[in-house]
Structure formats: C-alpha cells, structure tokens
C-alpha atoms as a PDB file:
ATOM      1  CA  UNK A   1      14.482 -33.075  14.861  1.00  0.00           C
ATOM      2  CA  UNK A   2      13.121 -31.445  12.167  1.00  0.00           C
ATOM      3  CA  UNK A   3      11.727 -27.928  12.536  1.00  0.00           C
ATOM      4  CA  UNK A   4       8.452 -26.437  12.043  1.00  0.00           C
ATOM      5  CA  UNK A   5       9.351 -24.681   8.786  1.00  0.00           C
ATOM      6  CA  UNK A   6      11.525 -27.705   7.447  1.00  0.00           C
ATOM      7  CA  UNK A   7       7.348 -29.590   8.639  1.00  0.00           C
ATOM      8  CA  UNK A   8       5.878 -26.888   6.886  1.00  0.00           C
ATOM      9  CA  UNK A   9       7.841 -26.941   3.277  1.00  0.00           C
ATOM     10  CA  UNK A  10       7.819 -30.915   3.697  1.00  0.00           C
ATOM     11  CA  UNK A  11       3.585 -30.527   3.811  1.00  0.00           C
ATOM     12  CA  UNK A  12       3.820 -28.347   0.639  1.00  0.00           C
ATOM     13  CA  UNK A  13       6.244 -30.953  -0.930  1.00  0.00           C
ATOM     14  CA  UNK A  14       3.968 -34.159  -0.255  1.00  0.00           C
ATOM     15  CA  UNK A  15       1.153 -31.688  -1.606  1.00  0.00           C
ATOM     16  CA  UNK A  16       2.806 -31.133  -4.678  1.00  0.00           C
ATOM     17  CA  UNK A  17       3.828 -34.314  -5.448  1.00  0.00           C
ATOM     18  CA  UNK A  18       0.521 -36.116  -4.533  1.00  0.00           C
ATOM     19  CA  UNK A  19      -1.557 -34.055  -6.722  1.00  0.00           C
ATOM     20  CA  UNK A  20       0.843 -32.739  -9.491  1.00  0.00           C
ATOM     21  CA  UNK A  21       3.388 -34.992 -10.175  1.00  0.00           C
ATOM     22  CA  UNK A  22       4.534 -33.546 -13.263  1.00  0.00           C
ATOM     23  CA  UNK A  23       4.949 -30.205 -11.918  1.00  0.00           C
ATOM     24  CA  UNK A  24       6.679 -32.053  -9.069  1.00  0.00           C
ATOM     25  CA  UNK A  25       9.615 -33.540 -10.978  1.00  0.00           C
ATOM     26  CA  UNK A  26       9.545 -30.326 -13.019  1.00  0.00           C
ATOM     27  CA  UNK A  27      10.802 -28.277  -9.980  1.00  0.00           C
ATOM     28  CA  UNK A  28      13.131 -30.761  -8.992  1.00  0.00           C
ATOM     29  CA  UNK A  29      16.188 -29.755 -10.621  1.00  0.00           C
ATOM     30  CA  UNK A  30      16.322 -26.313  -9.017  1.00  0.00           C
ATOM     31  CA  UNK A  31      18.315 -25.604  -6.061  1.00  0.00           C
ATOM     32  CA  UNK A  32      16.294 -26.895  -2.515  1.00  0.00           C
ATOM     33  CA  UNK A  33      15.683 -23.630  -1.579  1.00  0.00           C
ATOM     34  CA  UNK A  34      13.730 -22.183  -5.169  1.00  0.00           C
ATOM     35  CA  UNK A  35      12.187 -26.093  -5.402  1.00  0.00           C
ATOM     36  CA  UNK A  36      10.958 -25.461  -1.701  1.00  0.00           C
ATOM     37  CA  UNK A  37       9.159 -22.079  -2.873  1.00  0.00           C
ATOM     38  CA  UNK A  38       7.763 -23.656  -5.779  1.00  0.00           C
ATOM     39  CA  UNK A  39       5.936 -26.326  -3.454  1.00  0.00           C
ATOM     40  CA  UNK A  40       4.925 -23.577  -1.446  1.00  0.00           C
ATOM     41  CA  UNK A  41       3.338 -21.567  -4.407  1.00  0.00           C
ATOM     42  CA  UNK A  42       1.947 -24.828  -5.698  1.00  0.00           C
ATOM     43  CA  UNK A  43       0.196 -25.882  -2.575  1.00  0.00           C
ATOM     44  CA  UNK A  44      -1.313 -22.518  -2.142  1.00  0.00           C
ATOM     45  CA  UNK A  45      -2.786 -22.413  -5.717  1.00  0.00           C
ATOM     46  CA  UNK A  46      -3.872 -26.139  -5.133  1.00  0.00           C
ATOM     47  CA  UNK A  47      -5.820 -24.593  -1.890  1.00  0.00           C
ATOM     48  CA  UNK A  48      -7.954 -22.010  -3.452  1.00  0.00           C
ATOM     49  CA  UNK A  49      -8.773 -24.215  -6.848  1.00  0.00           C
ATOM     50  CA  UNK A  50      -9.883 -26.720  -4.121  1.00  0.00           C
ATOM     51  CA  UNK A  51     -11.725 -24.791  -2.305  1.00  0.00           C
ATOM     52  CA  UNK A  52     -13.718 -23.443  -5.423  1.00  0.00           C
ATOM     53  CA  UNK A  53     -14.269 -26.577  -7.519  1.00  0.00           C
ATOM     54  CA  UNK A  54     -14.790 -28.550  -4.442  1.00  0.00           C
ATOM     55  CA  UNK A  55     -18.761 -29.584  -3.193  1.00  0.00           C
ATOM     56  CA  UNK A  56     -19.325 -27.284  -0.618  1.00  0.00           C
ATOM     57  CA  UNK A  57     -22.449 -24.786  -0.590  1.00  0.00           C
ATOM     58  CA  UNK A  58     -21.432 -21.370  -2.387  1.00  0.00           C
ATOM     59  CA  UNK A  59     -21.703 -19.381   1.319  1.00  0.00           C
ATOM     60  CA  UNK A  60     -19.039 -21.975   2.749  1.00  0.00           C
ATOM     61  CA  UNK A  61     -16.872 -21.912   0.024  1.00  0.00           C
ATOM     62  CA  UNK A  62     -16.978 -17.489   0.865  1.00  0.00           C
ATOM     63  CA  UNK A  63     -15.792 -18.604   3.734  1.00  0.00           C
ATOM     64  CA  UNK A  64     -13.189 -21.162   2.677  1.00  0.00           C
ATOM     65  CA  UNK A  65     -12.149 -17.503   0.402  1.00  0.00           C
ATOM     66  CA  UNK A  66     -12.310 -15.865   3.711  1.00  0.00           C
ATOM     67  CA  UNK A  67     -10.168 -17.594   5.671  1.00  0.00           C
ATOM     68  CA  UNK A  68      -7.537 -18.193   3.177  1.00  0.00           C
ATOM     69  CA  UNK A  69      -7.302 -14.749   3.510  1.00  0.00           C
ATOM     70  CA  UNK A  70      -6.767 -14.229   6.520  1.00  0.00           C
ATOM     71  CA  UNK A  71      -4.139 -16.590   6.726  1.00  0.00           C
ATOM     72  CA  UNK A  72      -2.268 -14.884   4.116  1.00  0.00           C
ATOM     73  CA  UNK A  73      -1.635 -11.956   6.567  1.00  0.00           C
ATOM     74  CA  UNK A  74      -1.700 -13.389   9.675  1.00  0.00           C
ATOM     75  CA  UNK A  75       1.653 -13.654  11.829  1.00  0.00           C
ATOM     76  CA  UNK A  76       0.460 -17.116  12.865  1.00  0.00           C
ATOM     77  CA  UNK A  77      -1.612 -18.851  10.535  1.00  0.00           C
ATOM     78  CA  UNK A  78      -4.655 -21.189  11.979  1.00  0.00           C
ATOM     79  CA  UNK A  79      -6.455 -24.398  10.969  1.00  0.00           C
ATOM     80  CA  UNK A  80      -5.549 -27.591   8.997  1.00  0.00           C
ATOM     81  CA  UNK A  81      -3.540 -25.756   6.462  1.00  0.00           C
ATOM     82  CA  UNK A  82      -1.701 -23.425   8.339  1.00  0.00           C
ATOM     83  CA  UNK A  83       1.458 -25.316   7.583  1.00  0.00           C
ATOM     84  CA  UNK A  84       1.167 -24.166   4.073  1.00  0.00           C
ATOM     85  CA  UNK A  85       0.634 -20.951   5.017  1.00  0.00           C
ATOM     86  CA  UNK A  86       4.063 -20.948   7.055  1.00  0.00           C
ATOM     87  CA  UNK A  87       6.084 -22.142   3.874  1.00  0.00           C
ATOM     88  CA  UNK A  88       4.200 -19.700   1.967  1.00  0.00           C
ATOM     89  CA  UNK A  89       5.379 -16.778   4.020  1.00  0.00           C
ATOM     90  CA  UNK A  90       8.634 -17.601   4.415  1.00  0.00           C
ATOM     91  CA  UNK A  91       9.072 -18.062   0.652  1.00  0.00           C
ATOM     92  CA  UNK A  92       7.137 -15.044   0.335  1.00  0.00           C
ATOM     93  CA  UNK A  93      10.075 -13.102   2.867  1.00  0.00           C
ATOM     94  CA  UNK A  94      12.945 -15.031   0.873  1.00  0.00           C
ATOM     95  CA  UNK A  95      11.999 -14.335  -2.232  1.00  0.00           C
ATOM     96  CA  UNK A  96      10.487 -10.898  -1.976  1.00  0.00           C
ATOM     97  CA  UNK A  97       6.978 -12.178  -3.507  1.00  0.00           C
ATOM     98  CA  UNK A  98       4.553  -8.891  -3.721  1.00  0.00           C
ATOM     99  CA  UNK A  99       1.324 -10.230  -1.203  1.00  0.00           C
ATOM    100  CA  UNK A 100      -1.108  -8.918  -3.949  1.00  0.00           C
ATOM    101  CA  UNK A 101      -0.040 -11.482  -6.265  1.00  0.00           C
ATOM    102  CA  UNK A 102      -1.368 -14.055  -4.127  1.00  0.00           C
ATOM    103  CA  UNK A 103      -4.346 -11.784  -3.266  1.00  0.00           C
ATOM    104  CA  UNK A 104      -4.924 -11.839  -7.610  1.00  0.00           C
ATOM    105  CA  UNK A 105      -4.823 -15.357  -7.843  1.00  0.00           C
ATOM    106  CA  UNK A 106      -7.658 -16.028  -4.830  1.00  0.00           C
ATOM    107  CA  UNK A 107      -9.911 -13.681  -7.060  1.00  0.00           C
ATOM    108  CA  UNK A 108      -9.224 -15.117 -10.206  1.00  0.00           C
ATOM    109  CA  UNK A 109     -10.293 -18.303  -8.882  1.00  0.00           C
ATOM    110  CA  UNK A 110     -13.131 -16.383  -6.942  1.00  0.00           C
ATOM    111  CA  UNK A 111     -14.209 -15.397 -10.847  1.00  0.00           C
ATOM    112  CA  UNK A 112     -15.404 -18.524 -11.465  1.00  0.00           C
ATOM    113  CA  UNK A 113     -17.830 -18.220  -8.443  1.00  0.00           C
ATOM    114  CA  UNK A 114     -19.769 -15.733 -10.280  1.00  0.00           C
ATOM    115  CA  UNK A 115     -18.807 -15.741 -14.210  1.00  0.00           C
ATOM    116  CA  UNK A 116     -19.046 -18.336 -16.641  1.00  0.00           C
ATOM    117  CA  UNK A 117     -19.322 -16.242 -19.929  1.00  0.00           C
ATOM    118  CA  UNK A 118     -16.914 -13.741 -21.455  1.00  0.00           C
ATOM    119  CA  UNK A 119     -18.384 -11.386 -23.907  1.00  0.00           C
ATOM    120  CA  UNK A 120     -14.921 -10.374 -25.388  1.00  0.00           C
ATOM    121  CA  UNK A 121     -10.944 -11.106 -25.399  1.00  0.00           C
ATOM    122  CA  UNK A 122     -10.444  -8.080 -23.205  1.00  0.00           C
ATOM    123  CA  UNK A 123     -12.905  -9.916 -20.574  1.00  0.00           C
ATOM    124  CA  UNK A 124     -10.944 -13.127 -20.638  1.00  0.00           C
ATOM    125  CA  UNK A 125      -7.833 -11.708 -20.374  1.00  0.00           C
ATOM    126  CA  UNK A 126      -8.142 -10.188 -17.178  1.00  0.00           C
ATOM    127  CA  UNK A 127      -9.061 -13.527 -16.071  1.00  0.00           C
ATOM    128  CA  UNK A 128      -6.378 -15.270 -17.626  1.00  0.00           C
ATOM    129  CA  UNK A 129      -4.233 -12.859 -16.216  1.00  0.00           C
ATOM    130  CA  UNK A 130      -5.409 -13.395 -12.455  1.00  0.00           C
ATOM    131  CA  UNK A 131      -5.330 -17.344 -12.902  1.00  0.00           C
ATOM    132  CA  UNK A 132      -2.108 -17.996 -14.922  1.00  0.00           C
ATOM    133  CA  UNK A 133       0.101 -14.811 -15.610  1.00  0.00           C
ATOM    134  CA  UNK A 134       0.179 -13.724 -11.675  1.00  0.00           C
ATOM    135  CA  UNK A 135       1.213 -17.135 -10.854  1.00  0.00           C
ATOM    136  CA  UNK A 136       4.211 -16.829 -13.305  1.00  0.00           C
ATOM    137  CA  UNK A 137       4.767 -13.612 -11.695  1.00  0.00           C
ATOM    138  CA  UNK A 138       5.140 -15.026  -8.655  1.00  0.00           C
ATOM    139  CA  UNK A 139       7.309 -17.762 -10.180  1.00  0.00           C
ATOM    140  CA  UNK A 140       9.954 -15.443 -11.667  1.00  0.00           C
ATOM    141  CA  UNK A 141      10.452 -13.573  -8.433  1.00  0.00           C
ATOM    142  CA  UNK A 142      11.530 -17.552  -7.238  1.00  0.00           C
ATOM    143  CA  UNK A 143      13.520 -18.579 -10.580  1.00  0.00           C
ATOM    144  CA  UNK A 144      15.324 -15.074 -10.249  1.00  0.00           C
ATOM    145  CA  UNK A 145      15.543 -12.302 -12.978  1.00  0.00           C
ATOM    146  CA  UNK A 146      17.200  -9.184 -13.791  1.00  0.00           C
ATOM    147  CA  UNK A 147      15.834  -7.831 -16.393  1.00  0.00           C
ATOM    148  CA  UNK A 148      12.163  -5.889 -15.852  1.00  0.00           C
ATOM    149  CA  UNK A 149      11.207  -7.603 -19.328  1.00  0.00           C
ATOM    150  CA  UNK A 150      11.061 -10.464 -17.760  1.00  0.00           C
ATOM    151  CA  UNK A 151       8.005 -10.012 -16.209  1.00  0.00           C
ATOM    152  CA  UNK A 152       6.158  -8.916 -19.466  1.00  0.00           C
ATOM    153  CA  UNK A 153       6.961 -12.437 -20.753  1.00  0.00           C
ATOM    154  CA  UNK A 154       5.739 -13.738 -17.744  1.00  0.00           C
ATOM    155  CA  UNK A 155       2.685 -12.502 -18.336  1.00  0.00           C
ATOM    156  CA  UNK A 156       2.377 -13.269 -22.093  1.00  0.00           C
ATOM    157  CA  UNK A 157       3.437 -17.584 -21.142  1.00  0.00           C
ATOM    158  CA  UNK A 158       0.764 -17.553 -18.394  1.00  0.00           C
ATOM    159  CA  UNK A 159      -2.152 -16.248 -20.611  1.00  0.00           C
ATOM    160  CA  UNK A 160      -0.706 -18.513 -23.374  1.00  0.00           C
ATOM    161  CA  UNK A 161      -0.266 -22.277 -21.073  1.00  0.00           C
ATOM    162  CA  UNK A 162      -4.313 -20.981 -19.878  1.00  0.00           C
ATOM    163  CA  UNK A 163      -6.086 -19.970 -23.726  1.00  0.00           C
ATOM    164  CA  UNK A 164      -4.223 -23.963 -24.177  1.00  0.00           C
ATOM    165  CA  UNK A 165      -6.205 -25.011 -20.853  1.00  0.00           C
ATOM    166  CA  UNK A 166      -9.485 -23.715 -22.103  1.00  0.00           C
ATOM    167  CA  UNK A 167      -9.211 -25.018 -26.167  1.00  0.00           C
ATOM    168  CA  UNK A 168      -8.614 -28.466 -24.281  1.00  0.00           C
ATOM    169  CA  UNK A 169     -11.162 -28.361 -21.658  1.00  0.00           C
ATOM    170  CA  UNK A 170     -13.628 -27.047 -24.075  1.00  0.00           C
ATOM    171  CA  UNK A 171     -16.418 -30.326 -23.656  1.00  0.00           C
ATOM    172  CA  UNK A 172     -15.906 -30.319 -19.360  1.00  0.00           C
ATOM    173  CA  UNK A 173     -16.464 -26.695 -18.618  1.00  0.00           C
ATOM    174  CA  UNK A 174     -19.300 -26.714 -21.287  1.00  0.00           C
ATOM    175  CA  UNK A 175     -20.750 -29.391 -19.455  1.00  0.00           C
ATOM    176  CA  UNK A 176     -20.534 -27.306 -15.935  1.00  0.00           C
ATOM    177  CA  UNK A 177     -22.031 -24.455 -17.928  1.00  0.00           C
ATOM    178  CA  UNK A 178     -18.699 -22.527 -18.371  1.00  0.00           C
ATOM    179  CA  UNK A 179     -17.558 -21.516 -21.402  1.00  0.00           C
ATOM    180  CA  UNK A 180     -14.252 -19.156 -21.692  1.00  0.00           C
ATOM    181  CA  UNK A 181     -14.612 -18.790 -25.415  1.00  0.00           C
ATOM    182  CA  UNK A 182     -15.046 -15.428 -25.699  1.00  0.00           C
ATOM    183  CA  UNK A 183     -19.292 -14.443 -26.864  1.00  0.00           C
ATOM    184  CA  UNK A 184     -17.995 -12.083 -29.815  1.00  0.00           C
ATOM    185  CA  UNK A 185     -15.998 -14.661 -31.319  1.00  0.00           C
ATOM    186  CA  UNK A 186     -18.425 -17.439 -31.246  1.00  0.00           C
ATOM    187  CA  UNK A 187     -21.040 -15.187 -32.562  1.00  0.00           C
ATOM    188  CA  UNK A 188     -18.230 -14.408 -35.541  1.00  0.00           C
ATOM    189  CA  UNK A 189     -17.830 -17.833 -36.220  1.00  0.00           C
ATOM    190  CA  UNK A 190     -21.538 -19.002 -36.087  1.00  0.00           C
ATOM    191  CA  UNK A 191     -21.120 -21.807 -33.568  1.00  0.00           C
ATOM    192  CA  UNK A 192     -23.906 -21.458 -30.904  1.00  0.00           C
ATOM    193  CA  UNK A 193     -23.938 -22.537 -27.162  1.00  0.00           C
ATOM    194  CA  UNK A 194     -26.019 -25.106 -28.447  1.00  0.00           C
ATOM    195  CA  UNK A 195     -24.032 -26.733 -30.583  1.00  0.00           C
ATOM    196  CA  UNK A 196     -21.024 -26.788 -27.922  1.00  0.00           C
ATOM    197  CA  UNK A 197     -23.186 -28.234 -25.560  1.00  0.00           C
ATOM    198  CA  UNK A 198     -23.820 -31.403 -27.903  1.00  0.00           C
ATOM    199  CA  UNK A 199     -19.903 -31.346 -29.540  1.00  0.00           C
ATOM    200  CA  UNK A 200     -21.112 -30.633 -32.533  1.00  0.00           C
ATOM    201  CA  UNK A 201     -17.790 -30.538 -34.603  1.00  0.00           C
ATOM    202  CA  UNK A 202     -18.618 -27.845 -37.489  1.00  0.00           C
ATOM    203  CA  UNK A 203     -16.650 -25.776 -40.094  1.00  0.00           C
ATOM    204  CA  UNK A 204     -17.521 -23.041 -37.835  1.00  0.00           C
ATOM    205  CA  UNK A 205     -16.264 -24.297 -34.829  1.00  0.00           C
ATOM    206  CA  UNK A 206     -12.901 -25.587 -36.255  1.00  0.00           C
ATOM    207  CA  UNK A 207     -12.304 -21.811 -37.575  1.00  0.00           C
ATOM    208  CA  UNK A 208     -13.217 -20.593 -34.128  1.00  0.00           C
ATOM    209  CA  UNK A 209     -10.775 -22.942 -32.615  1.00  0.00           C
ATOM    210  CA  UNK A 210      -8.008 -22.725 -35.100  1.00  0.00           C
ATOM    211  CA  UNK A 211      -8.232 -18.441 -33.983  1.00  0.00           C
ATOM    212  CA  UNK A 212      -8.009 -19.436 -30.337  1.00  0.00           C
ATOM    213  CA  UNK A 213      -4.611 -21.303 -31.409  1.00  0.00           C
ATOM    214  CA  UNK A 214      -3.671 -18.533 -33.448  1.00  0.00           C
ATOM    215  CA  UNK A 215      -3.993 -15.962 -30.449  1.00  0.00           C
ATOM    216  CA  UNK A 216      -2.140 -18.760 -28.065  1.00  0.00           C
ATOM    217  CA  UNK A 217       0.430 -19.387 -30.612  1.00  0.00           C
ATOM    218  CA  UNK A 218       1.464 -15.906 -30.426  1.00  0.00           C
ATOM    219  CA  UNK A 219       1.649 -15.481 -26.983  1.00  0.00           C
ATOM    220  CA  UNK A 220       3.553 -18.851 -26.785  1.00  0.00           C
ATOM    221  CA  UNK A 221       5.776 -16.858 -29.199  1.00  0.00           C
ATOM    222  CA  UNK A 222       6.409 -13.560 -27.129  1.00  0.00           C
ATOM    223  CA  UNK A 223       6.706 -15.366 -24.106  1.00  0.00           C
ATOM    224  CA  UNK A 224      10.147 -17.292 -25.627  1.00  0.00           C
ATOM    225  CA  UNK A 225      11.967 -13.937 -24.651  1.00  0.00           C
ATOM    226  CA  UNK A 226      12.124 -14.652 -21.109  1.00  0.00           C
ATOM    227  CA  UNK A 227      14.093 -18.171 -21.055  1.00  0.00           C
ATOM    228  CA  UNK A 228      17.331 -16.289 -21.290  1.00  0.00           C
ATOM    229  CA  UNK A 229      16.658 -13.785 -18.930  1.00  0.00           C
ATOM    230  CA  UNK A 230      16.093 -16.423 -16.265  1.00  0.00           C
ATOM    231  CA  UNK A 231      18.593 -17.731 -13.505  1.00  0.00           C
ATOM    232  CA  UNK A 232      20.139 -20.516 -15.336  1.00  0.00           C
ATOM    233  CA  UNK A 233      19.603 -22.869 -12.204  1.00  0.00           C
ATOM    234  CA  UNK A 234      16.403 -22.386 -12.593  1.00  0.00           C
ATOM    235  CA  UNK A 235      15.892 -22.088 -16.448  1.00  0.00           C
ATOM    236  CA  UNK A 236      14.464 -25.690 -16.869  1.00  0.00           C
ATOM    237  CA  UNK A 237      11.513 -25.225 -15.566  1.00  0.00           C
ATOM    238  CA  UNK A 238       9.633 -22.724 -17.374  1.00  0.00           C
ATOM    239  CA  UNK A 239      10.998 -23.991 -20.201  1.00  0.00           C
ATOM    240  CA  UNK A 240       9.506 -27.526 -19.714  1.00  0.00           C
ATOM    241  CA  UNK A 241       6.237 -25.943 -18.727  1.00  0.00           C
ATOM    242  CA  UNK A 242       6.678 -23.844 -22.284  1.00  0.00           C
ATOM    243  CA  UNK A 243       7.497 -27.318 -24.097  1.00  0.00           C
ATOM    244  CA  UNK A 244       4.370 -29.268 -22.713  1.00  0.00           C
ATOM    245  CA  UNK A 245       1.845 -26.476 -23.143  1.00  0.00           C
ATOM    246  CA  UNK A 246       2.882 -25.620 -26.563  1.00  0.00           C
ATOM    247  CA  UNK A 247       3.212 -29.524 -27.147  1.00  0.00           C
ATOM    248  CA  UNK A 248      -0.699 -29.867 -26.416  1.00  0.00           C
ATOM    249  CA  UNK A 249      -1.612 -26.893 -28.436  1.00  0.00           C
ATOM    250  CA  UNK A 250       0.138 -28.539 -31.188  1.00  0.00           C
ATOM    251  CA  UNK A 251      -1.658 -31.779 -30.478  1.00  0.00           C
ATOM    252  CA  UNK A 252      -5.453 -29.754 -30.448  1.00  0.00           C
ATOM    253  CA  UNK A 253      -4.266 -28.318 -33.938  1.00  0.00           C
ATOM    254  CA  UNK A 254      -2.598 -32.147 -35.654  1.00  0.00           C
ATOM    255  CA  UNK A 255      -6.478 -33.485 -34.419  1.00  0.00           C
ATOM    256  CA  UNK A 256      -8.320 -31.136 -36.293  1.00  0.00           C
ATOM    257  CA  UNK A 257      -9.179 -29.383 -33.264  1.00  0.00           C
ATOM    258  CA  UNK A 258     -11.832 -32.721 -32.047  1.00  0.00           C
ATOM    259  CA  UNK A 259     -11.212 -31.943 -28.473  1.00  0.00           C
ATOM    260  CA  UNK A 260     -14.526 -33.703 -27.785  1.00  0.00           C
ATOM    261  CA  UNK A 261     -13.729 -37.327 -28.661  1.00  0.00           C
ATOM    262  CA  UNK A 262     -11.082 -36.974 -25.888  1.00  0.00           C
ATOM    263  CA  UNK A 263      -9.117 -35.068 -23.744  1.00  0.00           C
ATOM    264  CA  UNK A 264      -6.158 -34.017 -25.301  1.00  0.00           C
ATOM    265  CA  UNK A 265      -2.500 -34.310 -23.306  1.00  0.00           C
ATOM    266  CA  UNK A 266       0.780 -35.478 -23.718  1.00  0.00           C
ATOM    267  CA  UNK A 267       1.980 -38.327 -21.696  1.00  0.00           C
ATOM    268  CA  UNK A 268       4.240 -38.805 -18.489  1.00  0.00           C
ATOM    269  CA  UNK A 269       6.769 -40.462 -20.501  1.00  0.00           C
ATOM    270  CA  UNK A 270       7.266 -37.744 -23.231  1.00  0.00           C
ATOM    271  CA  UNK A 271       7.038 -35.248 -20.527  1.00  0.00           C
ATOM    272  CA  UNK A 272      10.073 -36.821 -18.878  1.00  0.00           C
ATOM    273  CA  UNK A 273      11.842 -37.336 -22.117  1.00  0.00           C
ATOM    274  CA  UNK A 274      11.740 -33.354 -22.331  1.00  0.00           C
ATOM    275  CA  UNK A 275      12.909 -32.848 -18.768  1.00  0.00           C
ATOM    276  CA  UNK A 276      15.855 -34.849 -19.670  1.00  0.00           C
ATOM    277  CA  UNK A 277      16.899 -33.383 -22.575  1.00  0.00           C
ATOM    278  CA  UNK A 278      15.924 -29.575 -21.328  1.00  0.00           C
ATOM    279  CA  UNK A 279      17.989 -30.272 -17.700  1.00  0.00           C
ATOM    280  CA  UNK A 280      20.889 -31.804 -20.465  1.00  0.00           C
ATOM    281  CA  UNK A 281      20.429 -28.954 -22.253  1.00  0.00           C
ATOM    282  CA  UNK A 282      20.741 -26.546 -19.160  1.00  0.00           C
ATOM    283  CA  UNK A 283      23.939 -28.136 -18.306  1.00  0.00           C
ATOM    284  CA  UNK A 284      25.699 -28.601 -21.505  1.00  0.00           C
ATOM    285  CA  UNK A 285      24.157 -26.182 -23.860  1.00  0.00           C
ATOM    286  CA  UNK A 286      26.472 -27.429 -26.928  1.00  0.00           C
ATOM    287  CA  UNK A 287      25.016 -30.721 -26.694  1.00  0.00           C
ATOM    288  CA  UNK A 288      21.633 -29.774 -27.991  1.00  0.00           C
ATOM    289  CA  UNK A 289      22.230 -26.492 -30.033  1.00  0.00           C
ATOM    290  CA  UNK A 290      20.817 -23.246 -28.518  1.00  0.00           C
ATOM    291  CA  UNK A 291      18.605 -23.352 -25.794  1.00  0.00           C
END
C-alpha cells in the first residue's frame, strides 16, 4: 500500500503532467527522487499562478495567498491541496530548498495583483526575478551544484526564459491591461499604449522589440555558464528548457517580431526531438560534439 508521501508526490506528478506536459517529459530523465522534487516545485508554482489568474474576487484570491501560506509552514498542511504541500516539504527537507524562495515566488505572482506597468528595466527585473530566477533557484538546489556561480546563472536563465514570455505574450497581457514592457523604453521608441492595444506593427515597435531580444539574448548568453556546473544526471533539463526558450526568441526575431498575428511557440514534436538528442547528448557526449 502506497504511503501518504509516495500519495502526495504521485498528486504533484498527475499535476504536472496534466497541465505541463512538456515540462513533464522534460523532468523525466532525472533520477525518481530529483523528478519527484521537480513535480513538487511544479505543482506549487501551478497553485499560486492559479490562484491569481483564476476568477475569483480580488479579497478571495488574498485569501487563496493566505492560506498558501500558511501551508508552507505548517507541520500538517490542511485543505484540498495539502498533498502538495506534503511533497513540497519533504523535497524542501531533501533537498535543502531555502523557505523564502517559495515565499518570493507567492509575491511575485502576488505583483500582478497590484502592478501592471513597469516604468523601467530595474522595475521589471525584480519581478522577473521573483517569477522566474527564484524558481531556478530552487531548481538548482534539486539538479545539484557545487559551484556558488551556479546560482548567478540561475538567475540570469530565469530572467532570460521570462523577458521571452513577455515579447511573446505581448497582444494577451495587453489585452488584460498588463504590459511588462518597460514605460522608459516604449517612450524611447515612440510606440504608445495605444498603438499596442490595437497591434499596430510600426518601425517603432519592431526597434523596441528587437532591444527586448537584445537584452534576452544576453542573458540567454550568461546563463550558458551553468550547464557544466550542473549534476550531470540532471543536466538535461535546464538545458532543454535553455533550447526551447532561446528557440522561441529566435522564432519572435525570424517573424519580424509580428507576435500579434499569432502566438509564437515551438511545437511538441521539435521539443521532443531536442530532448532526444540533449538526453543522447548527456549520455554519450562524443556523439554530438560538446555539450
């Protein structure tokens, strides 16, 4: 009979795989016990986005904020997704995961409650930071380092995989009257909320966008640095995160940056096509060249 933990990581699992499936069969060739604590992690970031995107009146979803936080420090979590909670801890405890990171992600989602412009890069990257790079942090301490670099890269691949989020999602969070772009820049380029709001696709806004890749590019860049300093069972994964965010940054940039004719993506099939060869790579690093 299986126990409550085994319950608890097998909730996180079915989580994972029902909502992310790409992230799913990126975790899966790590050993069961890093895979498990990337479910966990998963599920819990799944938890808070849901609980902020989700319909709910803004004093409930304080609430929803609320109790996720007390379930991060309780001995015994409660409710319908205290079986997360359990996983969560226990990967926490096996992995020696600092609680504030998980504390950092809850209020970069809770951002979003109360900020939809950014006057400047420095503004935005705090929030990138709190949304993307603290989850990275979190998934280093499960992919295991050595090296106290590694966490600087971290940081640079998270704020790089979420400037790609925003350049893609450019036409839906305009249309929920969010816009990540930073103020200073737009003003810069002479593109106005206006003409965002209608996809207007201008010289202006093709320079603005083409500066956004820039900036990503280069974090993309730094954030190379840390595939060698991570365990090599666990290597394939941030690397195939790496090779599918990068991949749709270079996919915004070959369509003239038109993110508003459609969302821009690469497919399941390519995505598993890199997994192969990455995982090949992993194994049998002559077969590929350097990896």
């Amino acid at each position: 009979m299986a126990t409550d933990l085994e319950i608890a990581y097998s909730h996180c699992q079915r989580v994972t795989k029902e909502n992310a499936r790409n992230f799913y069969y990126t975790f899966r060739p790590m050993p069961a016990e890093k895979r498990r604590g990337m479910y966990a992690v998963y599920a819990y970031c799944r938890l808070c986005d849901d609980v902020a995107d989700g319909e709910l009146p803004i004093d409930a979803k304080y609430r929803g904020f609320e109790e996720i936080r007390r379930n991060l420090h309780a001995s015994e979590p409660t409710g319908e997704d205290a079986p997360m909670f359990r996983a969560l801890h226990d990967a926490a405890w096996r992995f020696e995961i600092p609680y504030r990171y998980f504390e950092e992600i809850l209020e970069g989602v809770e951002m979003d409650m109360v900020k939809n412009r950014f006057a400047s890069f420095d503004e935005l990257r705090e929030y990138c930071y709190k949304v993307a790079s603290v989850v990275g942090l979190v998934c280093i301490r499960i992919f295991g380092y050595d090296d106290p670099k590694a966490e600087e890269h971290a940081v640079d691949m998270g704020i790089a995989m979420q400037l790609t989020n925003i350049l893609r999602d450019v036409k839906e969070d305009a249309e929920r009257d969010r816009i990540y772009i930073p103020q200073d820049e737009m003003e810069r380029y002479e593109y106005t909320e206006a003409e965002l709001a209608r996809g207007a696709l201008t010289d202006g806004f093709r320079a603005l966008m083409a500066y956004q890749a820039g900036r990503a590019r280069g974090y993309f860049e730094s954030s190379r640095a840390l595939f060698p300093m991570i365990s090599a069972d666990a290597r394939t994964c941030p690397k195939l995160m790496h090779a599918t965010y990068s991949g749709i940054l270079e996919r915004i940039e070959q369509a003239d940056y038109d993110v508003f004719e459609r969302r821009i993506g690469i497919s399941t099939g390519t995505k598993l096509l890199l997994l192969a060869r990455l995982w090949t790579g992993s194994l049998f690093p002559n077969a590929f060249g350097r990896n």
